[in-house]
Protein backbone atom coordinates (compact mmCIF):
# COMPACT_ATOMS: atom_id res chain seq x y z
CA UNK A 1 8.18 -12.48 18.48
CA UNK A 2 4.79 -11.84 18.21
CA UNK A 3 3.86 -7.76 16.52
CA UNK A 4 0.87 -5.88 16.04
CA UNK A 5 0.75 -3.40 13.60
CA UNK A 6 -2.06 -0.70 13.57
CA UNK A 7 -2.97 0.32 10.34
CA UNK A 8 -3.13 -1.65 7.16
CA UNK A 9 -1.98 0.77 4.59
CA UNK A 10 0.45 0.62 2.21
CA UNK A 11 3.29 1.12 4.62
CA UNK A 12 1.52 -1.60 7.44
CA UNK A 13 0.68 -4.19 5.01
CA UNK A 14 4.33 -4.00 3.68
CA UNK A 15 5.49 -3.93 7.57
CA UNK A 16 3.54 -6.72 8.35
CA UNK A 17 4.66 -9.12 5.18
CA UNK A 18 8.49 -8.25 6.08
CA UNK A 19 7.95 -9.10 9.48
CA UNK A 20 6.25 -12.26 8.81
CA UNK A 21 8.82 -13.45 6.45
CA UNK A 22 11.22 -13.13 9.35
CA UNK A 23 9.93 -15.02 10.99
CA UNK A 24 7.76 -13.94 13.37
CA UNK A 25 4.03 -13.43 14.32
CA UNK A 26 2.06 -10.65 13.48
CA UNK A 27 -1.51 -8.70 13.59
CA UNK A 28 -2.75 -6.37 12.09
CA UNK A 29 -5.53 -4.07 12.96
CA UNK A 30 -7.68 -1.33 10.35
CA UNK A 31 -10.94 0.09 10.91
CA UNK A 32 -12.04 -1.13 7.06
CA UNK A 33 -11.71 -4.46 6.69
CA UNK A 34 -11.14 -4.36 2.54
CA UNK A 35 -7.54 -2.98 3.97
CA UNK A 36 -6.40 -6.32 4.84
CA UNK A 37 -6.24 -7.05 0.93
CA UNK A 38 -3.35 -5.52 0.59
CA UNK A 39 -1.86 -8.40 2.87
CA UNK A 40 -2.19 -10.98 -0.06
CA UNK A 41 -3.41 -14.77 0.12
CA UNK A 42 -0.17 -15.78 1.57
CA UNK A 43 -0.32 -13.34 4.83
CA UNK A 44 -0.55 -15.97 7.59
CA UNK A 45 -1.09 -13.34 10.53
CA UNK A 46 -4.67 -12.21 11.85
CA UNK A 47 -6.69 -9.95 10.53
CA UNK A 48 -8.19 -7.30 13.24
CA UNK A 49 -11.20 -4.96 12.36
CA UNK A 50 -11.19 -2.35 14.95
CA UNK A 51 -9.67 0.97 16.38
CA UNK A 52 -6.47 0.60 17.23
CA UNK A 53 -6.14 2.30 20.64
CA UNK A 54 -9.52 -0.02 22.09
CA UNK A 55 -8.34 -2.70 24.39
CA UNK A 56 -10.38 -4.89 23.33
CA UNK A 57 -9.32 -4.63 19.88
CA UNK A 58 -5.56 -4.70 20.69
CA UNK A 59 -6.24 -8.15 23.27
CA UNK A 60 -8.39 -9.43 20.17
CA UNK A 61 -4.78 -9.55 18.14
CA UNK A 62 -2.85 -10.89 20.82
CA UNK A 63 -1.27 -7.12 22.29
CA UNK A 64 -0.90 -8.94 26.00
CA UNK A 65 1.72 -11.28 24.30
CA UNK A 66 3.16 -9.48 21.62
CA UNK A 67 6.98 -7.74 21.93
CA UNK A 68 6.11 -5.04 19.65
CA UNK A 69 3.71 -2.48 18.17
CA UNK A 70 3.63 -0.35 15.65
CA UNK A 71 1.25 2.59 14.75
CA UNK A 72 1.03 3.12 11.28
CA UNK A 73 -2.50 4.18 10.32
CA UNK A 74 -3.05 7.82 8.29
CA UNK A 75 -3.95 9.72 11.47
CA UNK A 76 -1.54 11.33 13.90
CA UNK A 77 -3.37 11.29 17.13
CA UNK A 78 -4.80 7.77 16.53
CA UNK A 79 -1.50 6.17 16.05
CA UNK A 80 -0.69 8.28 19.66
CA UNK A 81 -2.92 7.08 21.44
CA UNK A 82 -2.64 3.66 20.60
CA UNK A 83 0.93 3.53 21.12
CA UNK A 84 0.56 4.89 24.61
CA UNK A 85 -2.05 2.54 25.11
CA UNK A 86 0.52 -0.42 23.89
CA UNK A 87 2.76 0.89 26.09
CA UNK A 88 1.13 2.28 29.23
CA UNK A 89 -1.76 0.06 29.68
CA UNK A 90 -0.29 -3.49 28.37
CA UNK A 91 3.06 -2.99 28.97
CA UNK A 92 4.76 -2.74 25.52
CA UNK A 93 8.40 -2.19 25.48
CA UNK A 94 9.07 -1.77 21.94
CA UNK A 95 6.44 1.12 20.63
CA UNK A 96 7.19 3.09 17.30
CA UNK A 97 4.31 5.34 16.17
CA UNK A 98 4.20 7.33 12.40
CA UNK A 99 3.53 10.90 12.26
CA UNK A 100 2.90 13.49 9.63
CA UNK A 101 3.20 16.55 11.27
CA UNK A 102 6.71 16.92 12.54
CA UNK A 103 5.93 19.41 14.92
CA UNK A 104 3.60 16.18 16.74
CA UNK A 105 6.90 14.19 16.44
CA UNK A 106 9.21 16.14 18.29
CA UNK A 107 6.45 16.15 21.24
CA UNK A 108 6.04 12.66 20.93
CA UNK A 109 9.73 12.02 21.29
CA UNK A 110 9.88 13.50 24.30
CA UNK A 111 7.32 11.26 25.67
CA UNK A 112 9.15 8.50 24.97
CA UNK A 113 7.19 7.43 22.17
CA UNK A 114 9.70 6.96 19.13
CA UNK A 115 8.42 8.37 16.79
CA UNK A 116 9.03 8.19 12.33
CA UNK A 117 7.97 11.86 10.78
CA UNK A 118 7.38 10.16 7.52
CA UNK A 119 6.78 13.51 5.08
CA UNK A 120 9.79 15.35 7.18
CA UNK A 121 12.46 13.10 6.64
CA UNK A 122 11.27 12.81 2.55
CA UNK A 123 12.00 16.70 2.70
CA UNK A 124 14.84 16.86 4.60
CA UNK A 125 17.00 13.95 2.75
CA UNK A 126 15.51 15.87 -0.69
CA UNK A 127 16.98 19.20 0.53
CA UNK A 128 20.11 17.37 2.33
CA UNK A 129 20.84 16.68 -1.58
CA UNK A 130 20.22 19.29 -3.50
CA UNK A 131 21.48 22.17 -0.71
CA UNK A 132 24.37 20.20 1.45
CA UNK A 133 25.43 22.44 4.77
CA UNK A 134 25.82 21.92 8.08
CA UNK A 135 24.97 18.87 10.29
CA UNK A 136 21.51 17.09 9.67
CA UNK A 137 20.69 14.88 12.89
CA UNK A 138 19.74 11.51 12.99
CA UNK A 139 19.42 10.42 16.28
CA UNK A 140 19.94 11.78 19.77
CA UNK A 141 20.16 10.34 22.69
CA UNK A 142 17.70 10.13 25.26
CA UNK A 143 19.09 13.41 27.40
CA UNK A 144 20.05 14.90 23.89
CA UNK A 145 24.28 15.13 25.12
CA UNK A 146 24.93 13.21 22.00
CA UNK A 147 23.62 12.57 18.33
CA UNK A 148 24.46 10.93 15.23
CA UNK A 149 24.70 13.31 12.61
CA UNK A 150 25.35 13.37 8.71
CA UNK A 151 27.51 15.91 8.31
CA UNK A 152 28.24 18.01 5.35
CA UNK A 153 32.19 17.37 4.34
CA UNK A 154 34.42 19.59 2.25
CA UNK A 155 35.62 17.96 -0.92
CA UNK A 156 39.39 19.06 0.56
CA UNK A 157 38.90 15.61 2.92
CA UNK A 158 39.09 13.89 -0.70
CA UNK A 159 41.91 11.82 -0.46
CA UNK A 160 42.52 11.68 3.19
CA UNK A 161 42.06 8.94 5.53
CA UNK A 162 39.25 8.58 8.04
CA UNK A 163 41.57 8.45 10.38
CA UNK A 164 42.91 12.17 10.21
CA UNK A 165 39.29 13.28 9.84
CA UNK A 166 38.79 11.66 13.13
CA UNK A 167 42.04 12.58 14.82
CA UNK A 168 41.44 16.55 13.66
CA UNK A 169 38.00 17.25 14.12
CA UNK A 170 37.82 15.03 17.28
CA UNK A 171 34.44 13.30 16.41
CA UNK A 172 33.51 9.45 15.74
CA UNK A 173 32.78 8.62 12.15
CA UNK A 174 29.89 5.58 12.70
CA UNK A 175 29.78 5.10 8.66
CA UNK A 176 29.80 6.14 5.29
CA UNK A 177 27.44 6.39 2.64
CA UNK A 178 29.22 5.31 -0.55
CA UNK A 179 27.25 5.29 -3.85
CA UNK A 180 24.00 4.93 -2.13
CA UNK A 181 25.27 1.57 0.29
CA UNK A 182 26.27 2.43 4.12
CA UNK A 183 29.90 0.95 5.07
CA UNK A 184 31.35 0.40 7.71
CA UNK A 185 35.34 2.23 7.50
CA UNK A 186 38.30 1.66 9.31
CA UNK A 187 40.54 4.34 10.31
CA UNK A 188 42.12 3.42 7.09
CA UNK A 189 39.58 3.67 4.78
CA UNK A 190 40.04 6.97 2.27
CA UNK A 191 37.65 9.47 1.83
CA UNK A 192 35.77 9.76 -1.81
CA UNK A 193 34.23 12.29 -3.49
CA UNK A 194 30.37 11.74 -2.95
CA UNK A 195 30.43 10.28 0.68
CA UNK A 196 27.92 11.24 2.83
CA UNK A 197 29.95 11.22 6.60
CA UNK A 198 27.76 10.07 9.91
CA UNK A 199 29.85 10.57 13.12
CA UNK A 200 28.87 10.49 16.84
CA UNK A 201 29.81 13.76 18.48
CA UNK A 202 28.55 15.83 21.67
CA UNK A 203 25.83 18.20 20.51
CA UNK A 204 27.23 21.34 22.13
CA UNK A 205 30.02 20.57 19.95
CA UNK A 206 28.01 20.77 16.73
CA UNK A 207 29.19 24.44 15.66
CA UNK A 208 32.83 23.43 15.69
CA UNK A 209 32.59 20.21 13.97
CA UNK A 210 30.85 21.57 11.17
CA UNK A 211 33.24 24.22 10.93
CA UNK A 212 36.17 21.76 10.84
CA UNK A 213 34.41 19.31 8.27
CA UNK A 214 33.49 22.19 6.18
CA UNK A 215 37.20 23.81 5.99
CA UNK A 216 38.97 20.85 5.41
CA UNK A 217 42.65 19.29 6.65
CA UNK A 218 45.39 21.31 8.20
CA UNK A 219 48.12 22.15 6.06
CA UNK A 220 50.61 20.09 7.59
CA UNK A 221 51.03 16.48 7.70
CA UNK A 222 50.40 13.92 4.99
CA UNK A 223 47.33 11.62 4.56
């Protein structure tokens, strides 16, 4: 597949060397041209000086045959505008754009423009750790009826198969995080103290999961 990246920052250039080594095609566009440095000798792709959201610019590294684009510069509306550009004016199915202010994000969602709130997420995973409650979304669907959320989990699950957790909260667990590695569980896979719990779940039915997950198994039964 062939991608263009706008922006060749730190995260872009890194973007844009994964990508290649993958495989597949890339360009990469920056308004300064001593950007492109931090692509290395080895970088194969082209090299783009230009705005990111002119046509001209995006046809110069190859948007009208590319599969993807990514926005990645340091400004919010610029990395906006050229993804709608990507994806209203050349077609571009695959569109991700970055974005500081997480107040932009959540707009931009909407829109259909996904969207990565780069300083948000930092913050939130920080303060996931160090104050654990409640259910901290990551992902909802496009009419927002369901999400994947990490949910915080009572150390009384400790011990007890995903299976019951499952079977008494009524909820999907998608994975774990175990020692800093997703897994994938079975139904028999135990609980241990430090997973982090992701489940699928309706989000009207947030409140009551939580409540579940935080007060732990019914007294009856066995694991």
């Amino acid at each position: 597949m062939h991608i263009v990246i706008m922006g060749c920052g730190r995260v872009g250039s890194d973007l844009a060397q994964s990508l290649e080594e993958q495989g597949h095609t890339v360009a990469v566009i920056d308004q300064d041209p001593t950007a492109f440095r931090r692509l290395g000798s080895s970088f194969g792709g082209r090299r783009v000086t230009g705005v990111g959201f002119d046509q001209d610019t995006l046809r110069e590294a190859g948007i009208e045959e590319a599969g993807a684009f990514a926005a990645v510069s340091s400004g919010d509306n610029s990395n906006i505008i050229a993804a709608r550009v990507a994806r209203e004016m050349f077609g571009i199915e695959h569109v991700a754009a970055r974005i500081y202010d997480p107040r932009r994000a959540e707009v931009y969602q909407r829109l259909g423009i996904p969207t990565v709130a780069t300083v948000r997420w930092t913050a939130d995973q920080m303060l996931r750790r160090l104050l654990p409650s409640g259910a901290e979304p990551l992902w909802r669907d496009p009419t927002g009826g369901v999400q994947l959320a990490e949910v915080h989990t009572s150390t009384a699950w400790v011990g007890h198969r995903i299976s019951r957790l499952q079977d008494e909260t009524g909820v999907r667990v998608a994975f774990l995080t175990r020692l800093g590695e997703a897994i994938l569980p079975s139904s028999q896979t135990v609980l241990q103290e430090g997973d982090l719990v992701h489940v699928m779940m309706r989000t009207d039915e947030i409140d009551r999961v939580e409540a579940a997950f935080a007060k732990g198994p019914e007294k009856e039964g066995g694991h």
